[in-house]
N, C-alpha and C. Protein backbone atom coordinates (compact mmCIF):
# COMPACT_ATOMS: atom_id res chain seq x y z
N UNK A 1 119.07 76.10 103.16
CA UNK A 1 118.38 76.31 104.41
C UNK A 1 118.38 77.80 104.74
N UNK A 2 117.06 77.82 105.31
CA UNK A 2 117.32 80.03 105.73
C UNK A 2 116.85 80.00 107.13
N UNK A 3 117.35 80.62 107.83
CA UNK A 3 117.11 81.48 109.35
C UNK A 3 117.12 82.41 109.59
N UNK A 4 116.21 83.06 110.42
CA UNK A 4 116.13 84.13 111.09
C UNK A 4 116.09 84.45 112.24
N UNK A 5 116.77 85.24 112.62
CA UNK A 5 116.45 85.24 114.76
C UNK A 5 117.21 86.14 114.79
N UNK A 6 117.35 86.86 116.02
CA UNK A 6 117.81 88.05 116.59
C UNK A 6 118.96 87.61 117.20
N UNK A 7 120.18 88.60 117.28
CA UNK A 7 121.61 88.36 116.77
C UNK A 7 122.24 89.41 117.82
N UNK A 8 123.42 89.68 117.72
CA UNK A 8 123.96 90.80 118.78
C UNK A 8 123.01 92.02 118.12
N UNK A 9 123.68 92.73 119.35
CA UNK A 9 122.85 94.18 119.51
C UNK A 9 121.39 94.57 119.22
N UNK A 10 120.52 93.41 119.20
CA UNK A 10 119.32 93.18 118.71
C UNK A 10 118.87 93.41 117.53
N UNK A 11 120.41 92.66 116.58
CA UNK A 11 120.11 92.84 115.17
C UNK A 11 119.03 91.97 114.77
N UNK A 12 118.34 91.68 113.41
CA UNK A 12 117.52 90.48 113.05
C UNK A 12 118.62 89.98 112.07
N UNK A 13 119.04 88.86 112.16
CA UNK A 13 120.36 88.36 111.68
C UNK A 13 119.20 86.77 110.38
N UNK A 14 120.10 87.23 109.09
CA UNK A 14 119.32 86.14 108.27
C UNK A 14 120.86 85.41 107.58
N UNK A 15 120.54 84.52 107.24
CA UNK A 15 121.33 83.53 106.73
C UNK A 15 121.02 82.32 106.14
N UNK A 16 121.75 82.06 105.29
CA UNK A 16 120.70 81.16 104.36
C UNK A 16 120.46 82.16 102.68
N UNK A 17 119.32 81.10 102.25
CA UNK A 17 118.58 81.47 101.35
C UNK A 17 117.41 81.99 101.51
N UNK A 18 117.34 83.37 100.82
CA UNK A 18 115.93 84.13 101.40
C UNK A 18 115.15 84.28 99.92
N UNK A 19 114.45 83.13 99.70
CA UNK A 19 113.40 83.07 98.53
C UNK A 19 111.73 82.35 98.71
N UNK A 20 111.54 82.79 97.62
CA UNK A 20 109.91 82.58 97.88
C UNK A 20 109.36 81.75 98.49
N UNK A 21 109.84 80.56 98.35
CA UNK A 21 109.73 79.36 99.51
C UNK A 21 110.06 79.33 101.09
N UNK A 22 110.62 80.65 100.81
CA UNK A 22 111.22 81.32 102.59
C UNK A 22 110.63 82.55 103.21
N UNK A 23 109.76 83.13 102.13
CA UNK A 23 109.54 84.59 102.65
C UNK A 23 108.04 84.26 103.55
N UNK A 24 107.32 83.20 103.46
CA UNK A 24 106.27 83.03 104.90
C UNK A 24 106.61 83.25 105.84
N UNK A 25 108.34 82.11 106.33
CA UNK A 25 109.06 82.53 107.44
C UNK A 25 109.38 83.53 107.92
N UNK A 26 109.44 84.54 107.23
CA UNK A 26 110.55 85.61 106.86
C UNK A 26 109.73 86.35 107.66
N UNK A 27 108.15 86.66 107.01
CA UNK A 27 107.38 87.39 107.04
C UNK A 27 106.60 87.38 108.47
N UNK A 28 106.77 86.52 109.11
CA UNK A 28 106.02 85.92 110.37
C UNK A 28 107.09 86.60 111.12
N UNK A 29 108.23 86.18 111.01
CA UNK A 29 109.10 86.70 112.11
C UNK A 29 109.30 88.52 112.51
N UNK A 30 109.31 89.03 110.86
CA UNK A 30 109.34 90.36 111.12
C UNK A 30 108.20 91.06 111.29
N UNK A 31 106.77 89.93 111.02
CA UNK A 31 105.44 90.83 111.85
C UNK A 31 105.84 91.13 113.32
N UNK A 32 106.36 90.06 113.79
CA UNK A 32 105.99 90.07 115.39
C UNK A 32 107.90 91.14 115.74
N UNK A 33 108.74 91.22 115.29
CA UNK A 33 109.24 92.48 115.43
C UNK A 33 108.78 93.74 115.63
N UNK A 34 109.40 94.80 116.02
CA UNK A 34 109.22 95.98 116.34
C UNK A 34 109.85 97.14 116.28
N UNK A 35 109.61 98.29 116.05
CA UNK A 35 110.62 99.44 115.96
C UNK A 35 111.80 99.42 114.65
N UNK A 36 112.60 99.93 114.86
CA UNK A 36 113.41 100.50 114.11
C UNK A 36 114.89 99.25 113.93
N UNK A 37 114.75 98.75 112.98
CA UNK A 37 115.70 97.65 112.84
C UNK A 37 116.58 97.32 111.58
N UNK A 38 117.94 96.59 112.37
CA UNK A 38 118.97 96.15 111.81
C UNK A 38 118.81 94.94 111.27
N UNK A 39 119.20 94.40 109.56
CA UNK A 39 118.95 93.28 108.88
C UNK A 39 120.83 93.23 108.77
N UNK A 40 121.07 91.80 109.45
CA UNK A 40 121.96 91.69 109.20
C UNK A 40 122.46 90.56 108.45
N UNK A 41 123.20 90.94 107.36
CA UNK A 41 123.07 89.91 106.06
C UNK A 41 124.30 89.04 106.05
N UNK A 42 125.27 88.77 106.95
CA UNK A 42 126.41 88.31 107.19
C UNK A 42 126.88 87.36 106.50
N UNK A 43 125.65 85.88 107.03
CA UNK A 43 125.04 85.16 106.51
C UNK A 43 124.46 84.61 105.46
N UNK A 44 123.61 86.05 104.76
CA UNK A 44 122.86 85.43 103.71
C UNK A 44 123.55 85.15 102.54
N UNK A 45 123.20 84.40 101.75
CA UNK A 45 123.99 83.86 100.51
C UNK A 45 122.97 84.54 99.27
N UNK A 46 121.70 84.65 99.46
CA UNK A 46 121.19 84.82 98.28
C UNK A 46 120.23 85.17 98.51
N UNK A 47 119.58 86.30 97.61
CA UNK A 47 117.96 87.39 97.86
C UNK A 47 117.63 86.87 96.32
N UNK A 48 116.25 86.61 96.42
CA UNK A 48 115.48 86.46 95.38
C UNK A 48 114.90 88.03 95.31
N UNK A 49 113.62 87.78 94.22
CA UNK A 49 112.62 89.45 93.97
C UNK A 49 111.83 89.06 95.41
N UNK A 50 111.49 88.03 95.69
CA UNK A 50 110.28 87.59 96.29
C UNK A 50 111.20 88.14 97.78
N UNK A 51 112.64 87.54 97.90
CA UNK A 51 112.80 88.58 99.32
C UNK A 51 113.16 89.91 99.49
N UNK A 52 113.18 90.57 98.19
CA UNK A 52 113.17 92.06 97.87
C UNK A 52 112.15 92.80 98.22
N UNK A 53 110.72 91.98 98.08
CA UNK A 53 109.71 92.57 98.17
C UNK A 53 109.57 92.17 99.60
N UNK A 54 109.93 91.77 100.49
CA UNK A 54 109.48 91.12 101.65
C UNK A 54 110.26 92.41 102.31
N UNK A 55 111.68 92.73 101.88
CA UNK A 55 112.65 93.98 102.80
C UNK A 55 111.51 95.19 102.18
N UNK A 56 111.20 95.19 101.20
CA UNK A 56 110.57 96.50 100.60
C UNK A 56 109.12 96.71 101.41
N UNK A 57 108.47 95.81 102.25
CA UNK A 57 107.21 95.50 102.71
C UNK A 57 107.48 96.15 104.17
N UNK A 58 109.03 95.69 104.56
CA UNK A 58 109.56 95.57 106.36
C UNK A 58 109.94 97.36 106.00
N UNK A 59 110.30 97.98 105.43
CA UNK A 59 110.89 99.29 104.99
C UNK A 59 109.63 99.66 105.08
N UNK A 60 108.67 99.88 103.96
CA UNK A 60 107.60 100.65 104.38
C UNK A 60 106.59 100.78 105.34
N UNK A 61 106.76 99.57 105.98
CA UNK A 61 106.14 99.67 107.73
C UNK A 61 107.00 100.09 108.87
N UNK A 62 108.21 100.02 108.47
CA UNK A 62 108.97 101.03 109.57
C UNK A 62 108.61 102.17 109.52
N UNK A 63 108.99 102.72 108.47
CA UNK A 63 109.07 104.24 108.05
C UNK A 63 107.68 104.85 108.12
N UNK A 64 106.39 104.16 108.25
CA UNK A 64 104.99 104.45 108.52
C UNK A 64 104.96 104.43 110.36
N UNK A 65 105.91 103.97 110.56
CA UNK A 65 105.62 103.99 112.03
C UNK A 65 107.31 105.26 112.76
N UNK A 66 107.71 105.73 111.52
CA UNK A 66 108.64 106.67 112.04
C UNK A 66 110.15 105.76 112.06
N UNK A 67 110.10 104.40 111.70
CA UNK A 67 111.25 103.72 112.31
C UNK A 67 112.19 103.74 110.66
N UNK A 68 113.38 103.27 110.68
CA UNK A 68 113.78 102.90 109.92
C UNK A 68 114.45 101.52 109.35
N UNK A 69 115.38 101.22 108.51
CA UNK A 69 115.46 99.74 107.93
C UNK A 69 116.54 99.81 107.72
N UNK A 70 117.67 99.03 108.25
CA UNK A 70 119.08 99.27 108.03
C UNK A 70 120.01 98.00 107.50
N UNK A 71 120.36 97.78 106.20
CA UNK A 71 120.91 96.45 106.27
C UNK A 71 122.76 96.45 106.42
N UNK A 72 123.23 95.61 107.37
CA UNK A 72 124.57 95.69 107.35
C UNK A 72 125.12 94.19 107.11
N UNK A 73 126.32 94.33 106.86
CA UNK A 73 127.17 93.04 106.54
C UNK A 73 126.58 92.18 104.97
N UNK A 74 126.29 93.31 104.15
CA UNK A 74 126.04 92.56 102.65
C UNK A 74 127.23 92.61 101.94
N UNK A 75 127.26 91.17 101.79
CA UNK A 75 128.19 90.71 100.84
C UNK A 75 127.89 91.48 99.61
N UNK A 76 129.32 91.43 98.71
CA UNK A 76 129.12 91.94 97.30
C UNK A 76 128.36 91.51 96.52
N UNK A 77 128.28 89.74 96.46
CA UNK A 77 127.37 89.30 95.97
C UNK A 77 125.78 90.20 95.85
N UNK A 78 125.19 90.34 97.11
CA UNK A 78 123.88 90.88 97.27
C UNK A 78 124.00 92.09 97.26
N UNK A 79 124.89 92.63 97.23
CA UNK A 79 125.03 94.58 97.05
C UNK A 79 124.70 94.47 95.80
N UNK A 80 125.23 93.60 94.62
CA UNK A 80 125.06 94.04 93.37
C UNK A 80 123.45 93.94 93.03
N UNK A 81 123.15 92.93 93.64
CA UNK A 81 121.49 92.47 93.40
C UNK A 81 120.66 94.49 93.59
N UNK A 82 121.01 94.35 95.19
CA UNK A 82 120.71 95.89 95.02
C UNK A 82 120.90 97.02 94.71
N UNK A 83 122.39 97.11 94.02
CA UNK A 83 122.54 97.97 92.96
C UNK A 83 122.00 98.16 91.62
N UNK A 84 121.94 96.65 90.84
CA UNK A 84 121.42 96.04 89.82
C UNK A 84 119.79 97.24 89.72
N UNK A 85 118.71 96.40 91.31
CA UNK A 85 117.55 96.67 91.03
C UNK A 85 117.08 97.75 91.87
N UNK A 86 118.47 99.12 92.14
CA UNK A 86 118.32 100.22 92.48
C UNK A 86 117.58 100.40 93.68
N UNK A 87 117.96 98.68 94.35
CA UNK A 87 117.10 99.08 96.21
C UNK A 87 118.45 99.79 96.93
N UNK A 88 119.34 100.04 96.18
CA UNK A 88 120.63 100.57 96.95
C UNK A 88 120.46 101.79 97.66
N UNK A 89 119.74 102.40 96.87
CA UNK A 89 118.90 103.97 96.72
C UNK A 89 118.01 104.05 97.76
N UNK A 90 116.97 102.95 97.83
CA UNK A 90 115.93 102.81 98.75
C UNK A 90 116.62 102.26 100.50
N UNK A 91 117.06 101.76 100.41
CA UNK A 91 117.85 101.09 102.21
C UNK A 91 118.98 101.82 102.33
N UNK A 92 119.35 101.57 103.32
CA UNK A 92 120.67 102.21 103.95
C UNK A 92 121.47 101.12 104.14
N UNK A 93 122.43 100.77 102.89
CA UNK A 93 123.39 99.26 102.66
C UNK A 93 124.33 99.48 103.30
N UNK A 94 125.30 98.71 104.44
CA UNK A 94 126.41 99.10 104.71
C UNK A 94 127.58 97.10 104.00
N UNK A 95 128.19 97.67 103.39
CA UNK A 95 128.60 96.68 102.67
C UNK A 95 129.68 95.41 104.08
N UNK A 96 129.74 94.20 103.85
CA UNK A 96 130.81 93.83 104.79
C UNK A 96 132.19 94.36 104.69
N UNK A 97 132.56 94.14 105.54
CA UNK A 97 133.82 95.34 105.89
C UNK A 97 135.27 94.40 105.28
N UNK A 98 135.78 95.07 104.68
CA UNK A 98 136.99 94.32 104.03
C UNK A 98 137.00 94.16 102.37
């Protein structure tokens, strides 16, 4: 199961599974977002390519509008995904704490 909704500090908080069968959702929710925002991955268990390209889509429409894309609370699990496919480079990862 995957969710999305806005979380403390007006993070966008996901959890769940974020794959191709999820990124319509995904994608609807962060159209109607705004500004400069926090993905908070606390939650998530697992990023496919298909939700790589969905953060890589939300990143380059921030940054076209001046904002930026910040993901916090990624598990190791999904750090490696973005180490692996060098989005580590591209976002600003803050790993979960511990």
């Amino acid at each position: 199961m995957f969710e999305i909704g806005f979380g403390e500090k007006g993070r966008i908080e996901f959890s769940g599974r974020l794959d191709a069968a999820q990124c319509a959702k995904a994608q609807a929710f962060l159209d109607a977002a705004d500004g400069p925002a926090d993905f908070d991955f606390g939650r998530l268990e697992y990023i496919s390519s298909a939700g790589l390209g969905l953060l890589l889509k939300a990143h380059k429409r921030l940054m076209a509008g001046g904002g930026r894309l910040r993901l916090v609370n990624v598990n190791s699990h999904i750090h490696d995904i973005f180490k692996f496919s060098g989005f580590d480079q591209v976002f600003d990862v803050e790993r979960t704490p511990g």
